[in-house]
Protein backbone atom coordinates (compact mmCIF):
# COMPACT_ATOMS: atom_id res chain seq x y z
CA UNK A 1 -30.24 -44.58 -73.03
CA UNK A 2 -31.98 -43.37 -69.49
CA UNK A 3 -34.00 -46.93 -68.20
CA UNK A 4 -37.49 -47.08 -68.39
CA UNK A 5 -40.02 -45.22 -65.93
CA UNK A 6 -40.65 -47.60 -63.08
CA UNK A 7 -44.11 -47.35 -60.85
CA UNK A 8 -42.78 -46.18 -57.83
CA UNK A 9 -45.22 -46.75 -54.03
CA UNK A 10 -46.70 -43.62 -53.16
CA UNK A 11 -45.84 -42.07 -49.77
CA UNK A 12 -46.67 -38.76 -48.03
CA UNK A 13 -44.64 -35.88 -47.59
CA UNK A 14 -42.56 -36.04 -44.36
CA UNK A 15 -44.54 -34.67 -41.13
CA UNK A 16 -41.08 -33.34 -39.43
CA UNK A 17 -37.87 -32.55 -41.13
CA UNK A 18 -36.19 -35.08 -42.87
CA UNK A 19 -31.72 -35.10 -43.43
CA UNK A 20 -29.53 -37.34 -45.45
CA UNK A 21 -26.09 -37.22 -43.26
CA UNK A 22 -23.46 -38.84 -44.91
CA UNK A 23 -20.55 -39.94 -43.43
CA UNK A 24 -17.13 -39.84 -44.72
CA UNK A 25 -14.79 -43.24 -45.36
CA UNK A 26 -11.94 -41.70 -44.32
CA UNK A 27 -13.17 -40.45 -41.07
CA UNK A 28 -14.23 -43.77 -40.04
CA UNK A 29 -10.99 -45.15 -39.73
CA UNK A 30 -8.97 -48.40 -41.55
CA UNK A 31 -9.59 -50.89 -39.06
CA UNK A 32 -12.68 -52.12 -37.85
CA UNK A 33 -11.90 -51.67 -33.96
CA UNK A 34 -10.79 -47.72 -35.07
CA UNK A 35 -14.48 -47.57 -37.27
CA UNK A 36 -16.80 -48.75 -34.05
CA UNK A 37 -14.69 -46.34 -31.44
CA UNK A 38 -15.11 -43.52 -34.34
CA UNK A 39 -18.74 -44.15 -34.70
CA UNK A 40 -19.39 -44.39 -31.14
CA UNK A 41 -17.87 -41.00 -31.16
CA UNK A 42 -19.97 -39.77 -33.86
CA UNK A 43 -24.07 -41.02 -32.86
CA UNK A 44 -24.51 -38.76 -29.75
CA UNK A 45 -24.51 -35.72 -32.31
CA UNK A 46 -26.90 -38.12 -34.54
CA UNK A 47 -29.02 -39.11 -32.11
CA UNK A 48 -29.80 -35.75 -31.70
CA UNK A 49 -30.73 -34.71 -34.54
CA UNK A 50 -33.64 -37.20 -33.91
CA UNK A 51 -34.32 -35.48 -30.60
CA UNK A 52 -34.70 -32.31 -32.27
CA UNK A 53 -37.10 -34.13 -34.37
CA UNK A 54 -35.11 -35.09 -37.25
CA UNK A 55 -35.86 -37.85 -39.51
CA UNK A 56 -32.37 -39.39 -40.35
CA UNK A 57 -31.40 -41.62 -43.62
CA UNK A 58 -27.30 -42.40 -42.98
CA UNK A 59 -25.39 -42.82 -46.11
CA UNK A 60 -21.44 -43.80 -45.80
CA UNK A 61 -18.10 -43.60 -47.71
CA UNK A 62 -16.22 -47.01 -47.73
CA UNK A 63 -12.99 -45.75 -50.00
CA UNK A 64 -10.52 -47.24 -47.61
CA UNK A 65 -12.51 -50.09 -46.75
CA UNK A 66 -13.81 -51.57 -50.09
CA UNK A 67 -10.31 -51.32 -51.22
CA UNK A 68 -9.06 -53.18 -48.30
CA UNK A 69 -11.41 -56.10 -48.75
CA UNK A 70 -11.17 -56.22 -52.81
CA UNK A 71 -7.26 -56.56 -52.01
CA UNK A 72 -7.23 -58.94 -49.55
CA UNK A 73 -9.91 -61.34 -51.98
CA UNK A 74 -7.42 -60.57 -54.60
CA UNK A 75 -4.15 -61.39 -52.44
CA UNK A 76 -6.17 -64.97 -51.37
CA UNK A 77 -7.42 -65.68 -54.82
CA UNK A 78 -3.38 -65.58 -56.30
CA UNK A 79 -2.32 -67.50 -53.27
CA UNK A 80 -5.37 -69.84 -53.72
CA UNK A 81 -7.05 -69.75 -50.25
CA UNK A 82 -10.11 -68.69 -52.46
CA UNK A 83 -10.98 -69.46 -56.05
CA UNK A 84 -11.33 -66.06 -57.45
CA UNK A 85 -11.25 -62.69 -56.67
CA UNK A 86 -14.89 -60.71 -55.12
CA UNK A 87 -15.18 -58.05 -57.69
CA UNK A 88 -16.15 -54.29 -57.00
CA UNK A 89 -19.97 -54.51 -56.82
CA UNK A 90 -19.71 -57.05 -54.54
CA UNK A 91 -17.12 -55.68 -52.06
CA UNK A 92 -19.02 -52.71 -51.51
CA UNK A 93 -22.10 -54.70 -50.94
CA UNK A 94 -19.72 -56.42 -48.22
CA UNK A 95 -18.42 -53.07 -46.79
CA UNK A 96 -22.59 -51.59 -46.61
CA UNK A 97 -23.13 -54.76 -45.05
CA UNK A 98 -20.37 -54.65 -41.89
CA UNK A 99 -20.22 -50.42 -41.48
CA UNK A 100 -24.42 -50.44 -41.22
CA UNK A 101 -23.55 -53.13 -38.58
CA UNK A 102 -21.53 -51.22 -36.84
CA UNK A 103 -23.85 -48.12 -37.39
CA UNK A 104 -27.07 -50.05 -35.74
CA UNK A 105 -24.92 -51.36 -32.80
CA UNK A 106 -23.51 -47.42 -32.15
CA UNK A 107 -26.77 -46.09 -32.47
CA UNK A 108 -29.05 -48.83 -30.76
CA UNK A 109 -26.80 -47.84 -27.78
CA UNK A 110 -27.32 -44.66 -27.92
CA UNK A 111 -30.74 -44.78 -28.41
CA UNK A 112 -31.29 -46.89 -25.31
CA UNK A 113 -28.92 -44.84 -23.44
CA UNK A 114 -31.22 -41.58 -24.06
CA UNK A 115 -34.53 -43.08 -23.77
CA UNK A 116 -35.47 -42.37 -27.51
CA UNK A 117 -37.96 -44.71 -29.00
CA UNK A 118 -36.74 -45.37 -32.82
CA UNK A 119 -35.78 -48.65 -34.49
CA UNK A 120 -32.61 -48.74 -36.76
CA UNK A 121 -32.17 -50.72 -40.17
CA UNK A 122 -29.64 -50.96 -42.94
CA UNK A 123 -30.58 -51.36 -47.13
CA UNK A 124 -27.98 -52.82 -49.21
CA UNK A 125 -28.43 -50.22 -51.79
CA UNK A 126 -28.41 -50.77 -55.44
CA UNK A 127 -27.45 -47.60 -57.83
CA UNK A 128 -28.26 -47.14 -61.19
CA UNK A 129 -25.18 -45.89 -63.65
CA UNK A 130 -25.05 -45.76 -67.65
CA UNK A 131 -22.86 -48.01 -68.90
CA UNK A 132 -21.48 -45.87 -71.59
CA UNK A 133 -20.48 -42.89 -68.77
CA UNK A 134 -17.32 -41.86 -69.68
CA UNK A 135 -15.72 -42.51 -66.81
CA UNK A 136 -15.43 -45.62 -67.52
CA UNK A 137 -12.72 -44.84 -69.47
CA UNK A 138 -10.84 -42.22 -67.02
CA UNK A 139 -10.24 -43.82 -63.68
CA UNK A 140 -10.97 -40.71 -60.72
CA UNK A 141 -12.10 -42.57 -57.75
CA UNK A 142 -9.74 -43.19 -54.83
CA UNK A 143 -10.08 -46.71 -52.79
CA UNK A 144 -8.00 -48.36 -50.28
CA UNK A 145 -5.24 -47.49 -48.00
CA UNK A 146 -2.63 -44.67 -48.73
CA UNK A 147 0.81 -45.97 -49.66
CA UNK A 148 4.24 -44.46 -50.80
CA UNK A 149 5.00 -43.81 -54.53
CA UNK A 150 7.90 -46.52 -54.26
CA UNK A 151 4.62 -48.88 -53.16
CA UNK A 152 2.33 -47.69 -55.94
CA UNK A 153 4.62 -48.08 -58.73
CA UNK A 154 5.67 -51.76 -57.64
CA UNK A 155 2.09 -52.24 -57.34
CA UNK A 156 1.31 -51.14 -60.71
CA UNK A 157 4.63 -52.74 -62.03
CA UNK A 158 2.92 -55.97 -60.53
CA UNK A 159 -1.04 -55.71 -62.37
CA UNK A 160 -0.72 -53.64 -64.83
CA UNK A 161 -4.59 -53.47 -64.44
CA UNK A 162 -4.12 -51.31 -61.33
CA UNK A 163 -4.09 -47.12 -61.78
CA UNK A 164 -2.93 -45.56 -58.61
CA UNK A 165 -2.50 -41.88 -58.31
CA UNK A 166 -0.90 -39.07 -56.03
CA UNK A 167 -4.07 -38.23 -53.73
CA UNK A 168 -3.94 -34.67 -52.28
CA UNK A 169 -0.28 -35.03 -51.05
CA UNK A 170 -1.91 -37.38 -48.72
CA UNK A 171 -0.31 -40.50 -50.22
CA UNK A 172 -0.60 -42.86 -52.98
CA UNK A 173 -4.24 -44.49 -53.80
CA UNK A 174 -5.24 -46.90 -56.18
CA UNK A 175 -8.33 -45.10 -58.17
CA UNK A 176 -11.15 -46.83 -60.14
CA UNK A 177 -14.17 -45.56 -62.53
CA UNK A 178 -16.21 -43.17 -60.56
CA UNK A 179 -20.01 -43.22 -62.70
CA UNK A 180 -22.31 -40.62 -61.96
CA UNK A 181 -25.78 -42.02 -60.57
CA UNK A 182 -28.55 -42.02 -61.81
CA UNK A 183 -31.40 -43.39 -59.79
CA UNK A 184 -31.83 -45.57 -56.31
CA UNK A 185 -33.38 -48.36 -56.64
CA UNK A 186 -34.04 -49.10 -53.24
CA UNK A 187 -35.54 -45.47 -52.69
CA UNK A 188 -39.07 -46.90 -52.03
CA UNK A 189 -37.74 -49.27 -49.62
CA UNK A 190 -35.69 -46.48 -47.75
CA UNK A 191 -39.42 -44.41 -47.72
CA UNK A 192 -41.04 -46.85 -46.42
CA UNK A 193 -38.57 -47.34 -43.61
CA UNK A 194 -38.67 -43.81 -42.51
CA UNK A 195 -42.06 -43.53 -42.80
CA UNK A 196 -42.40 -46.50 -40.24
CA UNK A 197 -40.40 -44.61 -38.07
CA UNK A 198 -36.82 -46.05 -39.08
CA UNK A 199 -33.21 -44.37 -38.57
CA UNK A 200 -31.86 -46.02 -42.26
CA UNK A 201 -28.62 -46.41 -43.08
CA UNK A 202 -28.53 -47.23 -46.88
CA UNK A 203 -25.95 -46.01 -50.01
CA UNK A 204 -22.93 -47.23 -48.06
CA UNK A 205 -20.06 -46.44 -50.64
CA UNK A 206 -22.47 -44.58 -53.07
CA UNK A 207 -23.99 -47.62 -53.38
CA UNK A 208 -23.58 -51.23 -55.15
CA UNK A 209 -23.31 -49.90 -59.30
CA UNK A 210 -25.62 -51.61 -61.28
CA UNK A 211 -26.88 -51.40 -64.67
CA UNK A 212 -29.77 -52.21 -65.97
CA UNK A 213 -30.24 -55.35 -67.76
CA UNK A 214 -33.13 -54.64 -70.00
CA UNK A 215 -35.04 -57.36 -68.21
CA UNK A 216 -36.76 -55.50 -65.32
CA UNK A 217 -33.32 -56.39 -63.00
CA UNK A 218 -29.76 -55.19 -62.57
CA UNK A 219 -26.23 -56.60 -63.20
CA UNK A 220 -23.45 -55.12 -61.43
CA UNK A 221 -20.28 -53.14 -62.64
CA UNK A 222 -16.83 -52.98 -61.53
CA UNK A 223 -16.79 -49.08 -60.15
CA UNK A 224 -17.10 -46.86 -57.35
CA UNK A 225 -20.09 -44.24 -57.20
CA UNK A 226 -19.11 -41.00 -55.08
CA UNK A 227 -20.56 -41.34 -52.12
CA UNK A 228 -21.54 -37.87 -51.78
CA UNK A 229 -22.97 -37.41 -55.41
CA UNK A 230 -25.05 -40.81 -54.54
CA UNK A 231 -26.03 -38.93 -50.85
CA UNK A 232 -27.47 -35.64 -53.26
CA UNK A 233 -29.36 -38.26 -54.94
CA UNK A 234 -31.24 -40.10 -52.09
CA UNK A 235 -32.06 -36.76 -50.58
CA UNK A 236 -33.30 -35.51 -53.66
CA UNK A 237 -35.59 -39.08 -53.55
CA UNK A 238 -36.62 -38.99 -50.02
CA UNK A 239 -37.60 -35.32 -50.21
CA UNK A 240 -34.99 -34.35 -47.59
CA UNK A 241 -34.89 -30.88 -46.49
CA UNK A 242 -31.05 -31.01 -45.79
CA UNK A 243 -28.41 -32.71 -46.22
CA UNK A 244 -25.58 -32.86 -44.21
CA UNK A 245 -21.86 -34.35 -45.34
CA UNK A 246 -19.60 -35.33 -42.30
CA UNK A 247 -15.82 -35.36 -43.11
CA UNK A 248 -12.20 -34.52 -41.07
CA UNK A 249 -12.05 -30.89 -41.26
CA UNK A 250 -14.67 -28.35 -39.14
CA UNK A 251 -15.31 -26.35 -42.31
CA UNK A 252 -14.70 -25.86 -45.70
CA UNK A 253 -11.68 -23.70 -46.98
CA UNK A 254 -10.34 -21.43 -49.80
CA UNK A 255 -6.53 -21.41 -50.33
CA UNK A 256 -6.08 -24.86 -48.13
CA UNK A 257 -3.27 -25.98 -46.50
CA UNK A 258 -1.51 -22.66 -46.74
CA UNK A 259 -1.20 -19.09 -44.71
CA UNK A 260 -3.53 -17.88 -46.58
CA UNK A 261 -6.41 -20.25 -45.95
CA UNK A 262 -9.18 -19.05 -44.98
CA UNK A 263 -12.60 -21.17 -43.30
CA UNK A 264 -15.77 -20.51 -44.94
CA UNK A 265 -19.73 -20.48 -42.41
CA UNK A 266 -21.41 -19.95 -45.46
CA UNK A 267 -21.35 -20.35 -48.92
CA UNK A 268 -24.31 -19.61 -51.67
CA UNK A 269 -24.04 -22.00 -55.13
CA UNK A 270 -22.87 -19.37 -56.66
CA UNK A 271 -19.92 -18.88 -54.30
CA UNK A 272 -19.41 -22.71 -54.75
CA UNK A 273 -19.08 -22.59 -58.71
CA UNK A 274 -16.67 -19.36 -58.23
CA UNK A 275 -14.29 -21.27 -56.04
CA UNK A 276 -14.46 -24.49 -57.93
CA UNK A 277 -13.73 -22.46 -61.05
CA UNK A 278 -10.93 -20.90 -59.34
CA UNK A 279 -9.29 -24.68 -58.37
CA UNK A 280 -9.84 -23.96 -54.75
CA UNK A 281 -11.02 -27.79 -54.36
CA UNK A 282 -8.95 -30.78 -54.47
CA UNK A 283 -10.69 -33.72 -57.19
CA UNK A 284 -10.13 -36.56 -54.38
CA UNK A 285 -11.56 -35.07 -51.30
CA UNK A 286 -13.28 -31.67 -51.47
CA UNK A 287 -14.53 -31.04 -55.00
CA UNK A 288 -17.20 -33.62 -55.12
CA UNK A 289 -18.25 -32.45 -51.43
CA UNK A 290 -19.47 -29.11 -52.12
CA UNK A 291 -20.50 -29.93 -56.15
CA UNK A 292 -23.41 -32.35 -54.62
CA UNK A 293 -24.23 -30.19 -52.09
CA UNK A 294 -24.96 -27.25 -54.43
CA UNK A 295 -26.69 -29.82 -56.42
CA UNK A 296 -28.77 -30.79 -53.61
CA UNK A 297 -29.34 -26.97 -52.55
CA UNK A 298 -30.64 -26.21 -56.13
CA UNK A 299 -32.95 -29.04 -56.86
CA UNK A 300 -35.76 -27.73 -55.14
CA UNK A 301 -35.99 -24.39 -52.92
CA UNK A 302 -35.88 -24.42 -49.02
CA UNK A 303 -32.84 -26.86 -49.39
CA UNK A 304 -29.95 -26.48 -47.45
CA UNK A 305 -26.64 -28.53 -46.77
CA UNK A 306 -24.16 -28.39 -44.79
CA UNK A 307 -20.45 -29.51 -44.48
CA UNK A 308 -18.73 -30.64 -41.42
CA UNK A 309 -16.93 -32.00 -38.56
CA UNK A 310 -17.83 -35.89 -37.86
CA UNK A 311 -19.74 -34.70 -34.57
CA UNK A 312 -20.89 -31.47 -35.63
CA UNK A 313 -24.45 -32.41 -37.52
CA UNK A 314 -26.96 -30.75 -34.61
CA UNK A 315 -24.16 -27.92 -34.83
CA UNK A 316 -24.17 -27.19 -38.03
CA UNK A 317 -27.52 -27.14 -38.86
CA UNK A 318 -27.67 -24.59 -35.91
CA UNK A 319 -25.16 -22.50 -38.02
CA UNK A 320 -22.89 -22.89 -35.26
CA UNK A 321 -20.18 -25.08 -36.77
CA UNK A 322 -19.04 -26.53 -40.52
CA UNK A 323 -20.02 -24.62 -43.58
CA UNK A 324 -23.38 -24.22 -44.79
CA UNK A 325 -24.42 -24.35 -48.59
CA UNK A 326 -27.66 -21.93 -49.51
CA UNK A 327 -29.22 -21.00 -52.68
């Protein structure tokens, strides 16, 4: 049953152009030394974005770290340094909380370093699901490190609870409920923000998944929302006019991985539903990429996104670098 219409604060259009760039987990490293030196990498190409007058919301993947943190509450709670175990919901909360840290200290610097005038905050970002999604019943959603299949199967040998699945020939991942979202309910928040002149970082991890309770609040569910799916969203609710999806490889490709691959500049939506139908994109890593981008692209015209190299965002939009998705 979709949740009641809430009022929502009324806002004006954006004066310049306004992007959603989301940043991939995996490219931000395991470690939290490896995330800052990544991101540090990554703001100069950020930063100027602003400079070419840009108004930026950051959202962030967090599959290797929220399963990371949910292990390591699990791993104390069975050895009793802490009384129970910090569900889902509220490990991603944690991981939003310490990557947007990191993102305001990178980009702070940067900002000072180049002279350019904007203040930086981060929203720990509810999203609405529906309960009754069905995949709640089909586990898709890769978290934590990658491990070897003799690791995985002890591991699932060990809590039965666990599902953990061959990801991409990449390794072995545990994988959790993935719910499509439905609605941010910090979007007014995140407009005001940007509309005060704000760089935002918010939806870390696709966001905390919540349901509503019926009573005008939220209760949160064990899952993982797709970051990128949860990135088509906010753009769609900030009135972005592109958004941009950082990852590991430079562009998209058909035929990955073997002689025959070939890098794609530019794809339309229709291109994108021909090569998805063809099995061109991997579940786990590409596939939900370039399905919320032609989402985004289709929602409204004069929407473009773009998929790309961690540093490549003032690049891309250029149409010098990544791939770019058009109606």
């Amino acid at each position: 049953m979709n949740s009641p219409a809430r009022p929502r604060a009324e806002v004006n259009s954006p004066a310049r152009p306004r992007a959603v760039v989301a940043l991939g987990g995996n490219a931000l490293g395991e470690s939290p030394g490896e995330q800052l030196a990544n991101l540090r990498a990554a703001v100069p190409a950020l930063v100027g974005l602003v400079e070419r007058g840009y108004e930026i919301v950051l959202t962030h993947g967090n599959g290797p770290q929220v399963g990371l943190i949910n292990l390591a509450f699990e791993r104390a709670a069975e050895l009793g340094i802490t009384p129970a175990a910090l569900e889902l919901p509220e490990c991603t909360a944690v991981s939003q909380g310490y990557i947007g840290y990191h993102l305001q200290q990178s980009l702070q610097r940067e900002l000072h370093t180049r002279r350019v005038a904007r203040h930086v905050a981060t929203v720990v970002t509810q999203v609405e699901v529906d309960a009754g999604d069905p995949a709640f019943s089909t586990p898709t959603k890769p978290v934590g490190s990658f491990v070897s299949e003799v690791t995985a199967r002890k591991l699932m040998e060990a809590d039965p609870s666990l599902t953990m699945v061959n990801d991409s020939g990449r390794g072995w991942r545990r994988v959790v409920a993935s719910p499509k979202p439905r609605r941010i309910v910090e979007a007014d928040s995140v407009f005001g923000l940007l509309n005060s002149g704000f760089i935002v970082v918010a939806c870390g991890g696709g966001g905390v998944p919540v349901v509503d309770d019926g009573e005008g609040g939220h209760t949160g569910i064990p899952a993982v929302i797709d970051k990128d799916f949860a990135s088509a969203l906010l753009a769609e609710a900030v009135d972005a006019t592109a958004l941009i999806i950082l990852t590991t490889v430079d562009r998209v490709a058909i035929n990955f991985g073997t002689p025959e691959q070939i890098d794609l500049a530019e794809m339309t939506v229709a291109e994108v539903e021909r090569h998805t139908a063809d099995g061109h994109f991997a579940a786990g890593s590409m596939l939900p990429k370039v399905t919320a981008a032609a989402n985004f692209v289709r929602s409204a015209p004069g929407r473009t996104a773009v998929i790309c190299g961690l540093h490549q965002a003032a690049e891309a939009l250029a149409g010098t670098a990544g791939t770019m998705i058009r109606a």
